[in-house]
C-alpha atoms as a PDB file:
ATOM      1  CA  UNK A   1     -38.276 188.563  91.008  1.00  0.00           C
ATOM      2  CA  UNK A   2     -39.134 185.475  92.978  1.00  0.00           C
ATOM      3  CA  UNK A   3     -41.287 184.374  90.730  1.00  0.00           C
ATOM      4  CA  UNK A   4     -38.535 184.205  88.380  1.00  0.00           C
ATOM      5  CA  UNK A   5     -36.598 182.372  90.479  1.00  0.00           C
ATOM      6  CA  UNK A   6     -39.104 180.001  91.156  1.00  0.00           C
ATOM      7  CA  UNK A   7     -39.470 179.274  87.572  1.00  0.00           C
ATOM      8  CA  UNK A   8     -36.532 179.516  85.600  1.00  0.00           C
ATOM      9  CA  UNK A   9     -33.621 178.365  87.957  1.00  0.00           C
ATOM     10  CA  UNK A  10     -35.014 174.578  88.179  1.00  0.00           C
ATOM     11  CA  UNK A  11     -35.403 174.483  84.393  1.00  0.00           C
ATOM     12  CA  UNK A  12     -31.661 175.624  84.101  1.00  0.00           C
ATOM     13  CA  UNK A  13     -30.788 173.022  87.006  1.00  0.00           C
ATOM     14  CA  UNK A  14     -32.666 170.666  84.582  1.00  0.00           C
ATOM     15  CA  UNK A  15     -31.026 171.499  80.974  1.00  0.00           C
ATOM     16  CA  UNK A  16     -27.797 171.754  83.354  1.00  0.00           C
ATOM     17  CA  UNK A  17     -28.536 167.873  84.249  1.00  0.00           C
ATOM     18  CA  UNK A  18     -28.634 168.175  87.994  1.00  0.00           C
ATOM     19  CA  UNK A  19     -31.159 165.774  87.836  1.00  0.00           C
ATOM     20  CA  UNK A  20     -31.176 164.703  90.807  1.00  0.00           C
ATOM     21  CA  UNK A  21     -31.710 168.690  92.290  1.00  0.00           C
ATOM     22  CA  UNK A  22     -34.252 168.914  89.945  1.00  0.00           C
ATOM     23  CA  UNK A  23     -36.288 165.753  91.334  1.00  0.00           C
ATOM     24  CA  UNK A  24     -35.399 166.924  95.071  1.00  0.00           C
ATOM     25  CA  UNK A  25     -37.260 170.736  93.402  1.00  0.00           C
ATOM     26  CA  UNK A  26     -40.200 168.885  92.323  1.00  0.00           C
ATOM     27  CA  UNK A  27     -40.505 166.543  95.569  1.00  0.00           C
ATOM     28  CA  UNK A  28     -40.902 169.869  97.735  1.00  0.00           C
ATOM     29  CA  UNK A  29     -43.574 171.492  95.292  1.00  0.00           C
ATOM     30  CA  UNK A  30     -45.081 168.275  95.794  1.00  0.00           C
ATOM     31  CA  UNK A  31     -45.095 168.079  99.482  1.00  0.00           C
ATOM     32  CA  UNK A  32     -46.717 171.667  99.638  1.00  0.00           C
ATOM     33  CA  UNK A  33     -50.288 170.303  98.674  1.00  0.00           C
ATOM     34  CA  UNK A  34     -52.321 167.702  99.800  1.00  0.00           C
ATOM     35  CA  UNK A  35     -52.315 164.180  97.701  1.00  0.00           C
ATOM     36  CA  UNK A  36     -56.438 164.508  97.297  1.00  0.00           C
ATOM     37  CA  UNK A  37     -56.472 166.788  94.831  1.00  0.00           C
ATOM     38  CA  UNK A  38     -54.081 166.684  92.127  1.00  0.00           C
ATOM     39  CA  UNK A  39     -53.733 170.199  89.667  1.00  0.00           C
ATOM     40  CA  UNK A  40     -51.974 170.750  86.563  1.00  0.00           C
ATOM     41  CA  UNK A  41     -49.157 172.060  88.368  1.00  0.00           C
ATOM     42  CA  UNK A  42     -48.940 168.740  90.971  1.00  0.00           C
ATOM     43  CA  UNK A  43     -49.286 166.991  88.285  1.00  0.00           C
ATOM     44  CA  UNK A  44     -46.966 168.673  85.871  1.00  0.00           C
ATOM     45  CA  UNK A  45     -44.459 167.907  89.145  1.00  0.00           C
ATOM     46  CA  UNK A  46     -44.986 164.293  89.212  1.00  0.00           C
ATOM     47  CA  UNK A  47     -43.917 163.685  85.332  1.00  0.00           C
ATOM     48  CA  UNK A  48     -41.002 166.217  85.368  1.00  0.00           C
ATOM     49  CA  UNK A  49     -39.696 164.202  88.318  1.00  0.00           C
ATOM     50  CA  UNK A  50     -40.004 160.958  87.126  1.00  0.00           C
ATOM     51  CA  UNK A  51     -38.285 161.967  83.750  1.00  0.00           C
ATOM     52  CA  UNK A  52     -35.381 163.601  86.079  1.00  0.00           C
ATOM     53  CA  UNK A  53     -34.938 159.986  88.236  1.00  0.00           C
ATOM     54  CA  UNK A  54     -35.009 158.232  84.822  1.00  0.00           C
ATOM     55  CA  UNK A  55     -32.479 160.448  83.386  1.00  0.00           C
ATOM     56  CA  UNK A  56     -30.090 159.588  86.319  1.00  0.00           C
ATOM     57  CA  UNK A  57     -27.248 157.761  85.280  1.00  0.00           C
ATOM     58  CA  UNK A  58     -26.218 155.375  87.916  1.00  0.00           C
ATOM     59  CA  UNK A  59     -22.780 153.485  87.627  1.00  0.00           C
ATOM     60  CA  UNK A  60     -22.660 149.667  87.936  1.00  0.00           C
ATOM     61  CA  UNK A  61     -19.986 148.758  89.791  1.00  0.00           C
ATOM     62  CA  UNK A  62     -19.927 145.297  88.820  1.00  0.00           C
ATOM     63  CA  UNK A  63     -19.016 146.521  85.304  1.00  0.00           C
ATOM     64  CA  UNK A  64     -16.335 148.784  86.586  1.00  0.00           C
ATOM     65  CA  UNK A  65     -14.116 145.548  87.954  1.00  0.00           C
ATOM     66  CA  UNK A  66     -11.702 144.425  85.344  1.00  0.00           C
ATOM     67  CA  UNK A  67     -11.799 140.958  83.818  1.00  0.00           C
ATOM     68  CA  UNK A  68      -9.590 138.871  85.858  1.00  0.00           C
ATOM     69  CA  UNK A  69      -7.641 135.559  84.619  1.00  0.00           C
ATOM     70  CA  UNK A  70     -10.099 133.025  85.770  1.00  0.00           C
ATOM     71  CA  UNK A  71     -12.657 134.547  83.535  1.00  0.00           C
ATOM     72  CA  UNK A  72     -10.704 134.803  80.258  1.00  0.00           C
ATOM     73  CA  UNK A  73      -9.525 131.453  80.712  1.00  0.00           C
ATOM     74  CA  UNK A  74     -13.418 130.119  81.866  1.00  0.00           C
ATOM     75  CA  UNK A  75     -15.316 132.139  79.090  1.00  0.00           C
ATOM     76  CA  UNK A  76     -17.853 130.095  77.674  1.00  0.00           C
ATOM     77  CA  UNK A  77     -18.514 132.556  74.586  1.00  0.00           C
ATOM     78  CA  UNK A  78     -15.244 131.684  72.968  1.00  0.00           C
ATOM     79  CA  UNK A  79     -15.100 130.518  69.719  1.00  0.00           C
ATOM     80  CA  UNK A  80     -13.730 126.352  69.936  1.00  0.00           C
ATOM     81  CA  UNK A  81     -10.346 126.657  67.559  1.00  0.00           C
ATOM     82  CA  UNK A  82     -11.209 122.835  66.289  1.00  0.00           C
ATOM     83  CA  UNK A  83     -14.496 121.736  65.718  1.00  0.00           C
ATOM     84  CA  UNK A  84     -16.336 119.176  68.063  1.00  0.00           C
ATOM     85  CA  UNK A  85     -16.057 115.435  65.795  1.00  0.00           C
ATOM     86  CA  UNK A  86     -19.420 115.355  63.840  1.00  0.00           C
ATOM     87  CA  UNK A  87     -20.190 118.529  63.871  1.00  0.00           C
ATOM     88  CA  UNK A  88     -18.445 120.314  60.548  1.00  0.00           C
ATOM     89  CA  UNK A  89     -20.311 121.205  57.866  1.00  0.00           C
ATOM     90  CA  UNK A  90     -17.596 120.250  55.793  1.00  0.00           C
ATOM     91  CA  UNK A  91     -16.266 117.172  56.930  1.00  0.00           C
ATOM     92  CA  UNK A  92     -19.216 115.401  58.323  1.00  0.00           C
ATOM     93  CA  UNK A  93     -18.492 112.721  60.976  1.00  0.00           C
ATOM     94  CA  UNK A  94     -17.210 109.329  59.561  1.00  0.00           C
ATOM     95  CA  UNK A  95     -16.633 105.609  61.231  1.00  0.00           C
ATOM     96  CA  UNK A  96     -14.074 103.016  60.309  1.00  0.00           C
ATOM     97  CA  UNK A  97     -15.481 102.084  57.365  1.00  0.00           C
ATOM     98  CA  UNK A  98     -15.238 105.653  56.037  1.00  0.00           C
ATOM     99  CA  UNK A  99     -18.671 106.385  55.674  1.00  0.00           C
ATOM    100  CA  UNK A 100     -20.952 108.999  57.638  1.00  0.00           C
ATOM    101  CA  UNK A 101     -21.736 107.847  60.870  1.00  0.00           C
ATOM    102  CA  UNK A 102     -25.319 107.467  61.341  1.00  0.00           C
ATOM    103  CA  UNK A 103     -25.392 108.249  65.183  1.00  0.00           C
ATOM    104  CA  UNK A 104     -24.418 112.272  63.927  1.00  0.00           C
ATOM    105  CA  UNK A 105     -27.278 113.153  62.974  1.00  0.00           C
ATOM    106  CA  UNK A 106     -29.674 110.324  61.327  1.00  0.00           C
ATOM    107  CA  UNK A 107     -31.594 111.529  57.787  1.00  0.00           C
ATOM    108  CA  UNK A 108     -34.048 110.509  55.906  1.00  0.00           C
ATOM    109  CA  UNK A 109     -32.856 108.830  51.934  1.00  0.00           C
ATOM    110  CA  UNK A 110     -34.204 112.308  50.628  1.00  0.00           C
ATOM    111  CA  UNK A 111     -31.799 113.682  52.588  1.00  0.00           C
ATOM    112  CA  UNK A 112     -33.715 115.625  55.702  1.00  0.00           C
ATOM    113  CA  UNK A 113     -32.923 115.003  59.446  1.00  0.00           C
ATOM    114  CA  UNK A 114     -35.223 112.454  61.360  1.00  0.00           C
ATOM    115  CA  UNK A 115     -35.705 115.139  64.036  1.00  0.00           C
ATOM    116  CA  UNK A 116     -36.714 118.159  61.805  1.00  0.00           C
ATOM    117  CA  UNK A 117     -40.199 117.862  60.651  1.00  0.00           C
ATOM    118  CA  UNK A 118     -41.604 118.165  56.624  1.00  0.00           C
ATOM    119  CA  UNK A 119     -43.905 121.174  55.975  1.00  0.00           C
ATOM    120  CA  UNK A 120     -46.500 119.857  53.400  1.00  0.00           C
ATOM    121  CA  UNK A 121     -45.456 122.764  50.399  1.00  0.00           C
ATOM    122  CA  UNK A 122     -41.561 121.529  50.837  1.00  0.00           C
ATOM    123  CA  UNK A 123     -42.312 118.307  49.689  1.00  0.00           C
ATOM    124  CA  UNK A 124     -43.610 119.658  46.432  1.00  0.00           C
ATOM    125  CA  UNK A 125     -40.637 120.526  45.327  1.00  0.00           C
ATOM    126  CA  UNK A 126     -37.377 119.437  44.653  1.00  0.00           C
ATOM    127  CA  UNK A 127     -36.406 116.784  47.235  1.00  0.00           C
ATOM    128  CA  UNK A 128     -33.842 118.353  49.696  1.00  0.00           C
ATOM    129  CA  UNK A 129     -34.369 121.407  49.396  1.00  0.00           C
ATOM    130  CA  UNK A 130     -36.531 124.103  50.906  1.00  0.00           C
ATOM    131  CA  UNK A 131     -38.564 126.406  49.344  1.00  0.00           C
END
């Protein structure tokens, strides 16, 4: 009967998810022999308590505080309600003389930004467009 004990009330504690009894259970079968030799059962002992610490679920408190006004008002990862000026894909930036304004973003005549760089099978193709 206390080999029964032994045996099958740690696996409960474990399917039970008392983790944390379960790793203290293995740390004392542990302790019992000496670290030179490891067995099947030491080292069956080792992996069931390192799955049992993994399985612990800790709480983070930091995610526990609630959002306060500073950081709604200081998000960064808001979406801007206007655009910034140049930056539309639809309206593209434009001077006084109504044309584009070449310090946006300055292209190429076929069309692709000075900053980008031309793969040698896009220029095969049709110009402006990528393949």
């Amino acid at each position: 009967i206390q080999w029964r004990k032994d045996t099958v009330a740690p696996g409960l504690e474990f399917r039970h998810r008392n983790f944390q009894l379960w790793a203290d259970l293995c740390m004392q079968m542990l302790e019992k022999s000496p670290y030179d030799r490891i067995e099947h059962t030491e080292l069956a002992a080792w992996i069931l308590k390192a799955r049992a610490l993994n399985e612990v679920v800790y709480i983070d408190e930091i995610d526990v505080d609630p959002e306060g006004i500073a950081e709604m008002i200081l998000n960064k990862n808001t979406i801007a309600h206007i655009p910034c000026p140049g930056t539309s894909l639809k309206l593209p930036g434009t001077n006084q003389t109504g044309g584009p304004s070449p310090a946006v973003r300055l292209i190429t005549q076929v069309g692709i930004p000075i900053t980008s760089f031309l793969r040698p099978s896009t220029q095969s193709g049709r110009p402006g467009t990528m393949e």
